[in-house]
C-alpha atoms as a PDB file:
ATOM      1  CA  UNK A   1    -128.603  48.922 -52.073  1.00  0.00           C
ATOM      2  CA  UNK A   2    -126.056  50.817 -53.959  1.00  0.00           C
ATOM      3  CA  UNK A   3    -122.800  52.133 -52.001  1.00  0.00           C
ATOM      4  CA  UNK A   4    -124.283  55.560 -51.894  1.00  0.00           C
ATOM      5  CA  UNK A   5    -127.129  54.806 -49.892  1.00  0.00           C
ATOM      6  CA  UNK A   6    -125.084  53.493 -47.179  1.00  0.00           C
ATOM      7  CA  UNK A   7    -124.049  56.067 -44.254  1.00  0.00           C
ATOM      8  CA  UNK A   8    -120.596  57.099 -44.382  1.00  0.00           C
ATOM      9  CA  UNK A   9    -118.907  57.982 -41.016  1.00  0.00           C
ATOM     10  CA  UNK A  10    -115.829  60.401 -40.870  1.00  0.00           C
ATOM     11  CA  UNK A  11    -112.547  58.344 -39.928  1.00  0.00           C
ATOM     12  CA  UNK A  12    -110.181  59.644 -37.856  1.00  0.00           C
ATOM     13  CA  UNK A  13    -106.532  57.993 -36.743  1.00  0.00           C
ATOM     14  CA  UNK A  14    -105.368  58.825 -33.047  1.00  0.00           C
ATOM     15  CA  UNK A  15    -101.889  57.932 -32.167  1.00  0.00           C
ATOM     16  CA  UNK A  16    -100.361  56.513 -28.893  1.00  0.00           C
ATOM     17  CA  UNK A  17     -96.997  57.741 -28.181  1.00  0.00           C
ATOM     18  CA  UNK A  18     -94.980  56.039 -25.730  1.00  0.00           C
ATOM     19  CA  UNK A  19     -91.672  56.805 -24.416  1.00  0.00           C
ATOM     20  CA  UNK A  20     -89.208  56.094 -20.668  1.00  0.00           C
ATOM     21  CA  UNK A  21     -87.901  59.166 -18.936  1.00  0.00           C
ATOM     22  CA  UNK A  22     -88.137  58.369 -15.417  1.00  0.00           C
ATOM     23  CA  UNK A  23     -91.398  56.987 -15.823  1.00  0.00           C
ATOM     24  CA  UNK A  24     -93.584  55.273 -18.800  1.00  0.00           C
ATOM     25  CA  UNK A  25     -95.315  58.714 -20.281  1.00  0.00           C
ATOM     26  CA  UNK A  26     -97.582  59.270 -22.963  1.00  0.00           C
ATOM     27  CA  UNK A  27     -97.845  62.308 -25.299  1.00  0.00           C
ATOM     28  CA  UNK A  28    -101.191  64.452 -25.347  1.00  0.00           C
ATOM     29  CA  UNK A  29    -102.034  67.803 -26.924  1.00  0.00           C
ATOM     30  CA  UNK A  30    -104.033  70.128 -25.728  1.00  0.00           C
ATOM     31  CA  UNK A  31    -106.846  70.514 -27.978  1.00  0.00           C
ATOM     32  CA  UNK A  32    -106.959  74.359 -29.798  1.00  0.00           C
ATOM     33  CA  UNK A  33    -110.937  74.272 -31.662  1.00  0.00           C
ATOM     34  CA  UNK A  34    -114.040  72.919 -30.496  1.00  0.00           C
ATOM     35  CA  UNK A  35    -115.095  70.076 -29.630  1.00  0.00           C
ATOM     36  CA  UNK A  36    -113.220  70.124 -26.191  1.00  0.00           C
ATOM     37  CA  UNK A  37    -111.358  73.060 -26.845  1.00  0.00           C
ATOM     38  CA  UNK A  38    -109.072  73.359 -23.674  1.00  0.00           C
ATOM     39  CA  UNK A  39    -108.841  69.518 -22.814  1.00  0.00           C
ATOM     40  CA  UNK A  40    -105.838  66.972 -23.465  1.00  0.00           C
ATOM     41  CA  UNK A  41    -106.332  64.682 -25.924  1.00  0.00           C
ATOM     42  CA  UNK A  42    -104.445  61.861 -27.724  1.00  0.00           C
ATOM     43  CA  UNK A  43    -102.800  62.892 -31.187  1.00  0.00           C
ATOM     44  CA  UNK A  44    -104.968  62.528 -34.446  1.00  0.00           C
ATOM     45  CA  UNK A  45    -106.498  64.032 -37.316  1.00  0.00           C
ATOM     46  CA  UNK A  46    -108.664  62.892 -40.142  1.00  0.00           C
ATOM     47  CA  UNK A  47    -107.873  60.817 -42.827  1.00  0.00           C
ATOM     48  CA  UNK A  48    -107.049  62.801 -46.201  1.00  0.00           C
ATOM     49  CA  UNK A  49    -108.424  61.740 -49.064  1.00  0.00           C
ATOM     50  CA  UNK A  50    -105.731  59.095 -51.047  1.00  0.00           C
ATOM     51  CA  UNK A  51    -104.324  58.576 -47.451  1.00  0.00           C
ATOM     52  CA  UNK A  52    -104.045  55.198 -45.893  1.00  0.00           C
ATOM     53  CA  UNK A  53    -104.331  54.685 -42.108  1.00  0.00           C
ATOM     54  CA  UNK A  54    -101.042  54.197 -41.691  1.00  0.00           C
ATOM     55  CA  UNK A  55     -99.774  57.105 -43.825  1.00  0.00           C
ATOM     56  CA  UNK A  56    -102.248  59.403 -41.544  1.00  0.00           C
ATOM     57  CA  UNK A  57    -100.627  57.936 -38.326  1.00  0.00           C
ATOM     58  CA  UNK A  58     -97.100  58.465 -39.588  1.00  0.00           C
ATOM     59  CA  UNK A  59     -97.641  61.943 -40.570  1.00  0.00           C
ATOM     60  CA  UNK A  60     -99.404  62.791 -37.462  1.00  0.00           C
ATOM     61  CA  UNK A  61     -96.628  61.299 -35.651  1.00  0.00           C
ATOM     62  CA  UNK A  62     -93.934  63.448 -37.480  1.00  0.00           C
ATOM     63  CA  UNK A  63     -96.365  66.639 -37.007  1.00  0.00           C
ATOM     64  CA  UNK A  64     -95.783  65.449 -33.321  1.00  0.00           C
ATOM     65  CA  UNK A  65     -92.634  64.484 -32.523  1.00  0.00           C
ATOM     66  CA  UNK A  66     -90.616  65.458 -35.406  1.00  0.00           C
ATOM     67  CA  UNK A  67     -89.857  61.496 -35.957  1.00  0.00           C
ATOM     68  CA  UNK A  68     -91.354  59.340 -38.126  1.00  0.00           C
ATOM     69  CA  UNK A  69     -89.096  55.821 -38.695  1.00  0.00           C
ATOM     70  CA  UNK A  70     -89.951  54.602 -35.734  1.00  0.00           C
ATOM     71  CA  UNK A  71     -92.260  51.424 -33.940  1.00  0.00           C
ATOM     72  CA  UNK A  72     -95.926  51.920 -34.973  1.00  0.00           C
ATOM     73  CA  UNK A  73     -98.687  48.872 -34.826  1.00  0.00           C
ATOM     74  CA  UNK A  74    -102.241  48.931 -35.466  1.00  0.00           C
ATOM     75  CA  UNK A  75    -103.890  48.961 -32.131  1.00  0.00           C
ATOM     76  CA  UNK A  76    -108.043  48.692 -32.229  1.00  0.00           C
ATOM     77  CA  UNK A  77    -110.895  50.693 -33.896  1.00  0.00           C
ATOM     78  CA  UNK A  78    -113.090  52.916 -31.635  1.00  0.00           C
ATOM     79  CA  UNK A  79    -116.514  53.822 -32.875  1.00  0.00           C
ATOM     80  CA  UNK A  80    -119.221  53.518 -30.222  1.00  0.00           C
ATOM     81  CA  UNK A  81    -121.954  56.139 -30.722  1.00  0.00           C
ATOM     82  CA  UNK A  82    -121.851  59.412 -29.635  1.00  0.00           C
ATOM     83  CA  UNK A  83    -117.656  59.317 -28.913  1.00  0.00           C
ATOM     84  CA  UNK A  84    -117.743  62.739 -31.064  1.00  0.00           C
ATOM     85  CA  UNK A  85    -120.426  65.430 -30.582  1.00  0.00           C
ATOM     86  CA  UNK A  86    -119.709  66.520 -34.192  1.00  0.00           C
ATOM     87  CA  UNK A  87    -121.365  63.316 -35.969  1.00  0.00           C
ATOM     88  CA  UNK A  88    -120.357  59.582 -36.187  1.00  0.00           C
ATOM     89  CA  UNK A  89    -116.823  59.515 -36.231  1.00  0.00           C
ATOM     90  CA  UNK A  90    -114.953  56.081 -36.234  1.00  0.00           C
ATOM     91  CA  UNK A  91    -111.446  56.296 -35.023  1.00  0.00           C
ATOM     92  CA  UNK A  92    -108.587  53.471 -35.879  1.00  0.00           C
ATOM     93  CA  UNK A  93    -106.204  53.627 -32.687  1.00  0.00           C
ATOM     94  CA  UNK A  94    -102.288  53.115 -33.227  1.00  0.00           C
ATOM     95  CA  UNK A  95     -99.505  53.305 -31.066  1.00  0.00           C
ATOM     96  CA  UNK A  96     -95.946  54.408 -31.356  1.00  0.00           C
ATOM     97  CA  UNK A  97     -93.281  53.912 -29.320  1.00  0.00           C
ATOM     98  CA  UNK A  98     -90.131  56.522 -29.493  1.00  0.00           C
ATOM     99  CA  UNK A  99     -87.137  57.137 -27.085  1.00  0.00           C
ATOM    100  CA  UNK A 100     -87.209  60.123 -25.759  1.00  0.00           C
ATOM    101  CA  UNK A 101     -83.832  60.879 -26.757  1.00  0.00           C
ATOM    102  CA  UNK A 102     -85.407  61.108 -30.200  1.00  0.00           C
ATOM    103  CA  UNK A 103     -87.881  63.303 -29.897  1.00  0.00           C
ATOM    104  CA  UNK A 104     -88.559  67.034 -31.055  1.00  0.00           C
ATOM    105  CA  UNK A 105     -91.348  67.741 -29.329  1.00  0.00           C
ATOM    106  CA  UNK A 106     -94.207  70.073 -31.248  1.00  0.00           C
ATOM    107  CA  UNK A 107     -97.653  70.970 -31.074  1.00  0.00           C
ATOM    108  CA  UNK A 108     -99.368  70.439 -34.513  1.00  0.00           C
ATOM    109  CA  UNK A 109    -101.844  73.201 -36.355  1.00  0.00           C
ATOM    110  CA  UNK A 110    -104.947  72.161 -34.504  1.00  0.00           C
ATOM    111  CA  UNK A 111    -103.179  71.770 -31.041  1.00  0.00           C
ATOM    112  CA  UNK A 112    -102.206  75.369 -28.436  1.00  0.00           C
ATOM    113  CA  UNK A 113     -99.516  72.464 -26.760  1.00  0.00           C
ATOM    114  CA  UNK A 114     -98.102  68.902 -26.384  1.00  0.00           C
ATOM    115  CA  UNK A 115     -96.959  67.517 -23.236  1.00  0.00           C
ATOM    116  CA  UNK A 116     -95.580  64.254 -21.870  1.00  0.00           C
ATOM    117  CA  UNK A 117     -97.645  63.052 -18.840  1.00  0.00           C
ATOM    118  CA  UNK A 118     -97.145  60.038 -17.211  1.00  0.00           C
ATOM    119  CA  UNK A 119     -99.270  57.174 -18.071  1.00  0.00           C
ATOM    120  CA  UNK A 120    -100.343  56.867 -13.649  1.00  0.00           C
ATOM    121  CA  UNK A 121    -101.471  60.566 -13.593  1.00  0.00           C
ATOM    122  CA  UNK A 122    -103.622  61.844 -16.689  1.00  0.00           C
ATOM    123  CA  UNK A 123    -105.562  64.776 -17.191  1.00  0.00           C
ATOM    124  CA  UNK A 124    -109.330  64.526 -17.964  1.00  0.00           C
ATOM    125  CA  UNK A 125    -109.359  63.364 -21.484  1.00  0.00           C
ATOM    126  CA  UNK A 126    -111.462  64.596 -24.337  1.00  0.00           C
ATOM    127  CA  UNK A 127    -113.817  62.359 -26.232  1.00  0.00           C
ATOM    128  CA  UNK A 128    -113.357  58.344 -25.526  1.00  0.00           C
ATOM    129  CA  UNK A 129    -109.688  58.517 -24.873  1.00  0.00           C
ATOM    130  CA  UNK A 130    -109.682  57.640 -21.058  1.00  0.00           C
ATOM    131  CA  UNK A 131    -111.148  54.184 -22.148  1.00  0.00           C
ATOM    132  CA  UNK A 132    -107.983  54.131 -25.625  1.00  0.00           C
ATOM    133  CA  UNK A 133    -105.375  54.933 -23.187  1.00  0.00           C
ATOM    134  CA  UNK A 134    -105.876  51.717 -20.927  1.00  0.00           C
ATOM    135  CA  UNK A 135    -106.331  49.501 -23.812  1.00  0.00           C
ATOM    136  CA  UNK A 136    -102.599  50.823 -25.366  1.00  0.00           C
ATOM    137  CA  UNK A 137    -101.257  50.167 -21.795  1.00  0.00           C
ATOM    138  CA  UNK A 138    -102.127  46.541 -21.866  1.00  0.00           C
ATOM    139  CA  UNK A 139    -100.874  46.086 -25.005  1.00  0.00           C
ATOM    140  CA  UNK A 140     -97.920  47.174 -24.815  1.00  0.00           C
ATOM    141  CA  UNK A 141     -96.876  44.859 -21.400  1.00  0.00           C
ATOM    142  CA  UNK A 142     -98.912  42.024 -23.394  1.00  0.00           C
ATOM    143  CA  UNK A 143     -96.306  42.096 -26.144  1.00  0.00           C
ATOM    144  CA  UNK A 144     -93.635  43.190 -23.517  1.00  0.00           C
ATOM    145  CA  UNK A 145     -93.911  38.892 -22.466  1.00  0.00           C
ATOM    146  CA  UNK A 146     -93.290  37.703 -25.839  1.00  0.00           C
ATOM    147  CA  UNK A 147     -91.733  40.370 -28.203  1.00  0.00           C
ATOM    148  CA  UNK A 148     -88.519  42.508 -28.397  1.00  0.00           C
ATOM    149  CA  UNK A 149     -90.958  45.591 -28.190  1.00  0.00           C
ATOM    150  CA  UNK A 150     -89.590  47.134 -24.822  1.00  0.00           C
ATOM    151  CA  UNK A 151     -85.947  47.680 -26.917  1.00  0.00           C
ATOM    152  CA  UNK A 152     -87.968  50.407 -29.175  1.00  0.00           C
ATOM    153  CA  UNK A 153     -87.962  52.493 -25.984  1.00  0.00           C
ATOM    154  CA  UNK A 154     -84.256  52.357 -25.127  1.00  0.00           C
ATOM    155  CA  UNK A 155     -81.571  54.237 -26.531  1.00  0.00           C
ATOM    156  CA  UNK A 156     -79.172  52.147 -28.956  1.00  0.00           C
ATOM    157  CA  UNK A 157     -77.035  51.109 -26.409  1.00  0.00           C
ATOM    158  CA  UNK A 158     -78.377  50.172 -22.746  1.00  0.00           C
ATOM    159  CA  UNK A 159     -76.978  48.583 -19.200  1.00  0.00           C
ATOM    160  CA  UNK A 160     -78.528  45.872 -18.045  1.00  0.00           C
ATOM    161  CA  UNK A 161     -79.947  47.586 -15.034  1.00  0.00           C
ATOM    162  CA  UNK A 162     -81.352  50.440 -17.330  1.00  0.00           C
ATOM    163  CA  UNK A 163     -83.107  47.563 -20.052  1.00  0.00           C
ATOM    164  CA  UNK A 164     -84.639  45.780 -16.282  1.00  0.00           C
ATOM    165  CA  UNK A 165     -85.637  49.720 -15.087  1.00  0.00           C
ATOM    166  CA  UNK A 166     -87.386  49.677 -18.701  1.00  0.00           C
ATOM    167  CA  UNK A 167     -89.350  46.159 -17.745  1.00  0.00           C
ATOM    168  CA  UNK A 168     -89.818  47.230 -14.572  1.00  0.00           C
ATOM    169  CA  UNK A 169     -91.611  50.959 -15.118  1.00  0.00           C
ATOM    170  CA  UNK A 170     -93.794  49.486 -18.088  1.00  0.00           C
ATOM    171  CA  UNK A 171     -95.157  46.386 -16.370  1.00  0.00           C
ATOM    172  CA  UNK A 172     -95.251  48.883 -12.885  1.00  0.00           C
ATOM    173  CA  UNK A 173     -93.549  45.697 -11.015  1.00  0.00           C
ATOM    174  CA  UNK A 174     -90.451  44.732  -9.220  1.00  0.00           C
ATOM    175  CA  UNK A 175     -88.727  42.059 -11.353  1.00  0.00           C
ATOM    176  CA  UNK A 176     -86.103  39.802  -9.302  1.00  0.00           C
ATOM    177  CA  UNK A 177     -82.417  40.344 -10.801  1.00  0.00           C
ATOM    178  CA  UNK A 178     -80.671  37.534 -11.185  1.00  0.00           C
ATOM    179  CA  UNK A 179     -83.968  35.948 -12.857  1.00  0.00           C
ATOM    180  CA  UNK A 180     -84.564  38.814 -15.258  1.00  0.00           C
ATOM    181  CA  UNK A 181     -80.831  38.976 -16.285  1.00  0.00           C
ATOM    182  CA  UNK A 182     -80.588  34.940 -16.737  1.00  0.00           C
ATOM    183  CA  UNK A 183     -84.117  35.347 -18.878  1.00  0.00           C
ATOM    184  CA  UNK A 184     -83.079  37.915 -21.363  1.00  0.00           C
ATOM    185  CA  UNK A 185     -79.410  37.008 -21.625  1.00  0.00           C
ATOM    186  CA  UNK A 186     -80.625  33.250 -22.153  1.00  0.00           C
ATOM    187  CA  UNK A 187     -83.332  34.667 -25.242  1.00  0.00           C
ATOM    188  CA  UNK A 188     -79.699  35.465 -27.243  1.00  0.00           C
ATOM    189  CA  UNK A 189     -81.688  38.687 -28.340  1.00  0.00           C
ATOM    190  CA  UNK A 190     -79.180  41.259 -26.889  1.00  0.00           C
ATOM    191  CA  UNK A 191     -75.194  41.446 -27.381  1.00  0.00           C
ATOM    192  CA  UNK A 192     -72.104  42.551 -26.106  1.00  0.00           C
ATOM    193  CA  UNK A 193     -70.881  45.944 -27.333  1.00  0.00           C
ATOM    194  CA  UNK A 194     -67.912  46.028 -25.977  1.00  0.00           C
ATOM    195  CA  UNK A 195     -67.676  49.236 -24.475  1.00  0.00           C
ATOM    196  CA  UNK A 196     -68.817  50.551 -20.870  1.00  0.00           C
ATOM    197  CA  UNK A 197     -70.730  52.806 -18.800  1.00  0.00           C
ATOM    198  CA  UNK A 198     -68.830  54.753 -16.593  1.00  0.00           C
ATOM    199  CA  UNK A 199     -69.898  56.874 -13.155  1.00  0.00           C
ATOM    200  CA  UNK A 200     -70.440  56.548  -9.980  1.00  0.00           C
ATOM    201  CA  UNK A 201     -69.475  52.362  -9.220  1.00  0.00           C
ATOM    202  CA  UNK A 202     -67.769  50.107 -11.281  1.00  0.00           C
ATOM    203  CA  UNK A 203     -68.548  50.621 -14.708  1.00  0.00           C
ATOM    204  CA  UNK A 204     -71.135  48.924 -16.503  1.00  0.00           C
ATOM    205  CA  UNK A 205     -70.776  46.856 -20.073  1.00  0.00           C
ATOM    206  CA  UNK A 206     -73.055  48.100 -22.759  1.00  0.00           C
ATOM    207  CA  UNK A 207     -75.512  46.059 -24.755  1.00  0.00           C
ATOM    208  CA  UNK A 208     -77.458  46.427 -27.704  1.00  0.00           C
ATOM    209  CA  UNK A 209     -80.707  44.406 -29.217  1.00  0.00           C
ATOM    210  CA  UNK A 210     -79.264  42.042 -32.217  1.00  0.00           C
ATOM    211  CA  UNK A 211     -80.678  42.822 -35.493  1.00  0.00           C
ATOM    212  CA  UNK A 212     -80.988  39.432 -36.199  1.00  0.00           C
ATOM    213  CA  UNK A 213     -83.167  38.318 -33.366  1.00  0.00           C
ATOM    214  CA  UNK A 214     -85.744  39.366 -34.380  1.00  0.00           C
ATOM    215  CA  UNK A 215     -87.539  35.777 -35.468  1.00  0.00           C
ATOM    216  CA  UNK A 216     -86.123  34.136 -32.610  1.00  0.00           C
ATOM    217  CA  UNK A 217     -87.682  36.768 -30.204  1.00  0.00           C
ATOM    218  CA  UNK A 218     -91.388  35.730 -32.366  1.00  0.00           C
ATOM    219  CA  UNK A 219     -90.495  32.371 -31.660  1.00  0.00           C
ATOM    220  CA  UNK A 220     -90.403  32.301 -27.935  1.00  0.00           C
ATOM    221  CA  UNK A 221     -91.768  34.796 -24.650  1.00  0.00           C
ATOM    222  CA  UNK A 222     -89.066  36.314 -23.296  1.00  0.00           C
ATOM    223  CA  UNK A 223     -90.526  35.768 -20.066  1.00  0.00           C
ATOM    224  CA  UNK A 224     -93.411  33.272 -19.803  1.00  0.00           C
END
């Protein structure tokens, strides 16, 4: 059969956005045109003719949050039957992960608002993007065991007790202290800055993920 006589879906590109204030939250819109007109959704559009995947997530993710050099990875293709009452639509998942510190938050041309909600209490979801949501989650604490991916969320500069809060909200567990600290200070991935964070208490000394740890963090799970 020649290539024309093969049925060509639509492809879409929806983007998970991830960032830490107070709590893990995720970025929806709140769709503006049918289908689902009304309901939150993940961030998307189609892909533009010329466009690669990735160049469609990074430009929905600037149309989003007004950022676009930051941590992106391929995450899984949906395309079960029937996910989009407008035809068969095949949608390549990606998520992003942003500080919130760094974010301009905007609703795009097809979306009446975006909103951070927390990843533990969700709207109702339009098209498959209950089941997406879940599948970004586990993810992200997979690589959270084995990868220097929880730093993307974190300001340049972090306490100790603010990178274990970061561990802590994303995995949704109670990691013990001393083990945590004598893990992640042992994986040589962080460093010293030199300076402190003062308040209430003693102050604290300020860290920052090393550039050049990267390979070693590959190389070993931070906490096996």
């Amino acid at each position: 059969m020649a290539l024309e006589d093969y049925p060509r879906p639509s492809v879409t590109v929806d983007v998970i956005i991830f960032t830490l204030h107070d709590d893990l939250q995720v970025l929806l819109i709140k769709r503006k045109y049918p289908p689902f007109a009304g309901m939150w959704a993940i961030p998307g559009g189609f892909v533009q003719e010329g466009e690669s995947l990735e160049e469609t997530a990074l430009r929905e993710l600037e149309e989003e949050t007004g950022v676009r050099d930051v941590y992106l990875e391929q995450l899984y293709t949906f395309g079960n039957p029937g996910r989009d009452p407008r035809g068969w639509v095949i949608t390549v998942a990606y998520f992003a992960l942003v500080p919130c510190t760094a974010v301009d938050l905007q609703a795009g041309d097809d979306a009446a608002e975006a909103r951070w909600f927390s990843i533990h209490s969700l709207p109702l979801l339009a098209f498959d993007h209950a089941d997406i949501l879940p599948y970004a989650l586990q993810r992200l604490r997979y690589k959270l065991e084995y990868s220097a991916v929880g730093f993307e969320l974190l300001p340049e500069t972090f306490t100790l007790t603010e990178l274990q809060t970061a561990y802590e909200t994303i995995l949704d567990e109670t990691l013990d202290k001393r083990n945590f600290r004598r893990k992640i200070l042992g994986a040589g991935v962080i460093e010293r800055t030199g300076a402190y964070r003062t308040g209430e208490g003693r102050p604290a000394q300020l860290y920052r993920f090393r550039d050049d740890a990267v390979a070693e963090v590959k190389a070993r799970r931070l906490f096996p």
